[in-house]
N, C-alpha and C. Protein backbone atom coordinates (compact mmCIF):
# COMPACT_ATOMS: atom_id res chain seq x y z
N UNK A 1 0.85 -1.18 0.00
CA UNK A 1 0.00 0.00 0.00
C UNK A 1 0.89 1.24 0.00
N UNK A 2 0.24 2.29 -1.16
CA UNK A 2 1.39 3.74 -1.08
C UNK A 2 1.42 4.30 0.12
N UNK A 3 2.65 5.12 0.53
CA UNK A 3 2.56 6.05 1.50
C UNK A 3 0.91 7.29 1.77
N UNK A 4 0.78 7.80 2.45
CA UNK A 4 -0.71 8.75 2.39
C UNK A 4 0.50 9.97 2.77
N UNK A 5 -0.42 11.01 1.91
CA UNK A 5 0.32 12.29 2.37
C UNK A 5 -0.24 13.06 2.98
N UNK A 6 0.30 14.00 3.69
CA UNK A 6 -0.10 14.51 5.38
C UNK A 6 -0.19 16.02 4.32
N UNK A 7 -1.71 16.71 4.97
CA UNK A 7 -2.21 17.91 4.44
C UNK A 7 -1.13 19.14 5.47
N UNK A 8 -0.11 19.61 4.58
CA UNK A 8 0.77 20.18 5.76
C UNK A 8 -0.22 21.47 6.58
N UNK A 9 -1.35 21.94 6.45
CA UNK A 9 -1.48 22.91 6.87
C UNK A 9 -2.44 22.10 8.26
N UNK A 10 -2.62 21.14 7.81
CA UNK A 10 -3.27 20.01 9.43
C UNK A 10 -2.12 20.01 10.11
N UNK A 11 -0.72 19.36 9.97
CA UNK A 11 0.51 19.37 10.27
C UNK A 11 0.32 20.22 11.31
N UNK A 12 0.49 21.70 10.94
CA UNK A 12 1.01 22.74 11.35
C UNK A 12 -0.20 22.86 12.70
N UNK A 13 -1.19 22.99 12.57
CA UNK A 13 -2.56 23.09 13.45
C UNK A 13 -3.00 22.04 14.63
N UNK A 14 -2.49 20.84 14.46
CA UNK A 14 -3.03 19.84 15.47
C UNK A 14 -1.85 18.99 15.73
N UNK A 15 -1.71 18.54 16.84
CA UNK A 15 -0.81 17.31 17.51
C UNK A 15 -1.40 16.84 18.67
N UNK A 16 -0.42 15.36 18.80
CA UNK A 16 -0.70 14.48 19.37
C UNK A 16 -1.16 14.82 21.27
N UNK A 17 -1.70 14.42 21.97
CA UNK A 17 -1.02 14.64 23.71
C UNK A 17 -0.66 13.33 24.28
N UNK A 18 -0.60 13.22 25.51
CA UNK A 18 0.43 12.32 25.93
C UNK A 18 -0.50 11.00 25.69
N UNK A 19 -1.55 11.09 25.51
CA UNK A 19 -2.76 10.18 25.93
C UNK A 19 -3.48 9.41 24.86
N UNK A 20 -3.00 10.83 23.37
CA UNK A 20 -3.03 10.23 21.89
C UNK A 20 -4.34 10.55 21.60
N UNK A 21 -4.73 12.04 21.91
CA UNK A 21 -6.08 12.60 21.90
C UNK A 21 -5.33 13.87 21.23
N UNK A 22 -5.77 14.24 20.08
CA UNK A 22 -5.42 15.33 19.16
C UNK A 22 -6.01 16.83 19.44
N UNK A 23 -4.76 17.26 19.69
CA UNK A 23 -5.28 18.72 20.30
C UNK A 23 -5.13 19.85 19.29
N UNK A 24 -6.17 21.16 19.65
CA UNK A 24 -5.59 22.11 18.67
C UNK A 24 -5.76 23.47 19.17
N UNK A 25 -5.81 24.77 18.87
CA UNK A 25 -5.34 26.07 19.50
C UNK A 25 -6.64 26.83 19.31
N UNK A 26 -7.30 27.63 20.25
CA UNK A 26 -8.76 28.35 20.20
C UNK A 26 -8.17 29.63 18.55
N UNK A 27 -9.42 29.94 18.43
CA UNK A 27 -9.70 30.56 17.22
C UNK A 27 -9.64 32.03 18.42
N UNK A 28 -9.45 33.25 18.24
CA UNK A 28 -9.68 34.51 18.13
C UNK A 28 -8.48 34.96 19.12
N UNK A 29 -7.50 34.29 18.57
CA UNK A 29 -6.28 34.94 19.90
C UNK A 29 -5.31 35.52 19.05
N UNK A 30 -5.77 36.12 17.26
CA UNK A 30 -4.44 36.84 16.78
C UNK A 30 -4.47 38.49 16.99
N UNK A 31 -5.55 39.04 16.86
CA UNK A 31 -5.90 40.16 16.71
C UNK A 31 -6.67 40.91 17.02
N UNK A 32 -6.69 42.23 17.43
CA UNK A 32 -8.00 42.66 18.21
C UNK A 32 -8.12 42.42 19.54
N UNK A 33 -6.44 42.68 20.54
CA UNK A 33 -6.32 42.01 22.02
C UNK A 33 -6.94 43.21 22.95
N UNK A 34 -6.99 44.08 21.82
CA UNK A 34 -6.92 45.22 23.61
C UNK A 34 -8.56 45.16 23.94
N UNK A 35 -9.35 44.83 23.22
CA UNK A 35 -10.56 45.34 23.51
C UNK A 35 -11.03 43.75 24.52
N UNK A 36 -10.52 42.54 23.99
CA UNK A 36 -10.71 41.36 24.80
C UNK A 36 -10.21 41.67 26.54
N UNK A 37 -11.09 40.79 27.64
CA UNK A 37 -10.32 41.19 28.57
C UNK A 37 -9.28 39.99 28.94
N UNK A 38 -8.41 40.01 30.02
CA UNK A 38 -7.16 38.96 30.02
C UNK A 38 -7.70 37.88 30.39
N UNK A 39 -8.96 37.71 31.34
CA UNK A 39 -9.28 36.08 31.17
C UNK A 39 -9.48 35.21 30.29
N UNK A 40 -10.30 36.49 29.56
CA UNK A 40 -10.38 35.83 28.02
C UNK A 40 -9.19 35.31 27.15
N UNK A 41 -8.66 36.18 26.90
CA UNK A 41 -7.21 35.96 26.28
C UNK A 41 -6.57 34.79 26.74
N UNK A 42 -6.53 34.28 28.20
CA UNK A 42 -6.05 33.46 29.20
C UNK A 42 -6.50 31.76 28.58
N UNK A 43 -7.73 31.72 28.54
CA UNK A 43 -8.76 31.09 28.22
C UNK A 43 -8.26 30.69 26.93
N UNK A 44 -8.19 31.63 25.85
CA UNK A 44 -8.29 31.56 24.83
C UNK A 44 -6.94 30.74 24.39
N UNK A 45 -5.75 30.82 25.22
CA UNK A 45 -4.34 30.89 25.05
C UNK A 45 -4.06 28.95 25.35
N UNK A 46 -4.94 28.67 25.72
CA UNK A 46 -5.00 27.03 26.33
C UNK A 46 -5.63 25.54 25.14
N UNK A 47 -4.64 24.99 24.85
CA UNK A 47 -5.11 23.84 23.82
C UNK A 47 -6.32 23.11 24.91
N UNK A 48 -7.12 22.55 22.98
CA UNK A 48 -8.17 21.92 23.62
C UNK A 48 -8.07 20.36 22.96
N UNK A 49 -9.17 19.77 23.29
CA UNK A 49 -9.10 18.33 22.39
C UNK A 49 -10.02 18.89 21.43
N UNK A 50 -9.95 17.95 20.01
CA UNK A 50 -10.38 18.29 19.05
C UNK A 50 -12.06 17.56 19.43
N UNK A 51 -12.69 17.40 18.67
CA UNK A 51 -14.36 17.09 18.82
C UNK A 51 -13.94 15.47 18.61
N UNK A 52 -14.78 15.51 18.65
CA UNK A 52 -15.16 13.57 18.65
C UNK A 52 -15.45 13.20 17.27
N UNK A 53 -16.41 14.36 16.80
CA UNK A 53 -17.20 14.18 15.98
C UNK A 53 -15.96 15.04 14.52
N UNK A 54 -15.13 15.44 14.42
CA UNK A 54 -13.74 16.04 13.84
C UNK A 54 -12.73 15.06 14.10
N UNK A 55 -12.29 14.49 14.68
CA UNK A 55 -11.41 13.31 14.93
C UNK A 55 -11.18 12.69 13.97
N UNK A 56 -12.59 12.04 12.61
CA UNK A 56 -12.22 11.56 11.96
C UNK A 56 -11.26 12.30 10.42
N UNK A 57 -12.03 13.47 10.43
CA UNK A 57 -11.27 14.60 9.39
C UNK A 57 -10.15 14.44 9.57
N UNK A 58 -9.59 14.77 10.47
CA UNK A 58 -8.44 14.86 10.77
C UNK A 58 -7.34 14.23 11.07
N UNK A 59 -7.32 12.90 11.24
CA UNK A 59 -7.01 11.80 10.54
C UNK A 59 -6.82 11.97 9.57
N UNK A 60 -7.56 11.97 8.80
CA UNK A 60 -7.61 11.85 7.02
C UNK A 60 -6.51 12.76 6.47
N UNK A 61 -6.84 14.00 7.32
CA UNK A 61 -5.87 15.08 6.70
C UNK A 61 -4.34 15.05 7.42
N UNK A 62 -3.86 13.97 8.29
CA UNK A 62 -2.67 13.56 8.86
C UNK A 62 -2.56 12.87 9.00
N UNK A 63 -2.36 11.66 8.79
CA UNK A 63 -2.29 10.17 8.95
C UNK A 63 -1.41 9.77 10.03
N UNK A 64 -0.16 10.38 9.88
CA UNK A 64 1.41 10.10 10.82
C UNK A 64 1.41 11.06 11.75
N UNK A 65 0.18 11.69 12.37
CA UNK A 65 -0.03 12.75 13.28
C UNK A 65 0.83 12.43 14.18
């Protein structure tokens, strides 16, 4: 069976944790900080697990995650 090739921009966005549950980085933490307040930002700044129901995408789009 051929090698599968890894979608580099999944690459770059999601990895493994110790536990082998694929984590990835909250959405609204590039721009627009001053008006957010710091819990938020705080909050925002913390990996999460990916969905259950996304798990399988993402796979697909990294195989050798």
């Amino acid at each position: 069976m051929p090698k599968l090739k890894t979608r580099r921009a999944a690459a770059k966005r999601f990895r493994r944790s110790g536990s082998g549950k694929i984590m990835r980085r909250k959405a609204f933490k590039n721009h627009l900080l001053q008006k957010k307040t710091t819990a938020r930002k705080v909050r925002l700044s913390k990996a999460v697990v990916v969905s259950e129901y996304d798990c399988d995408n993402v796979e697909l789009m990294a195989p050798y995650l």
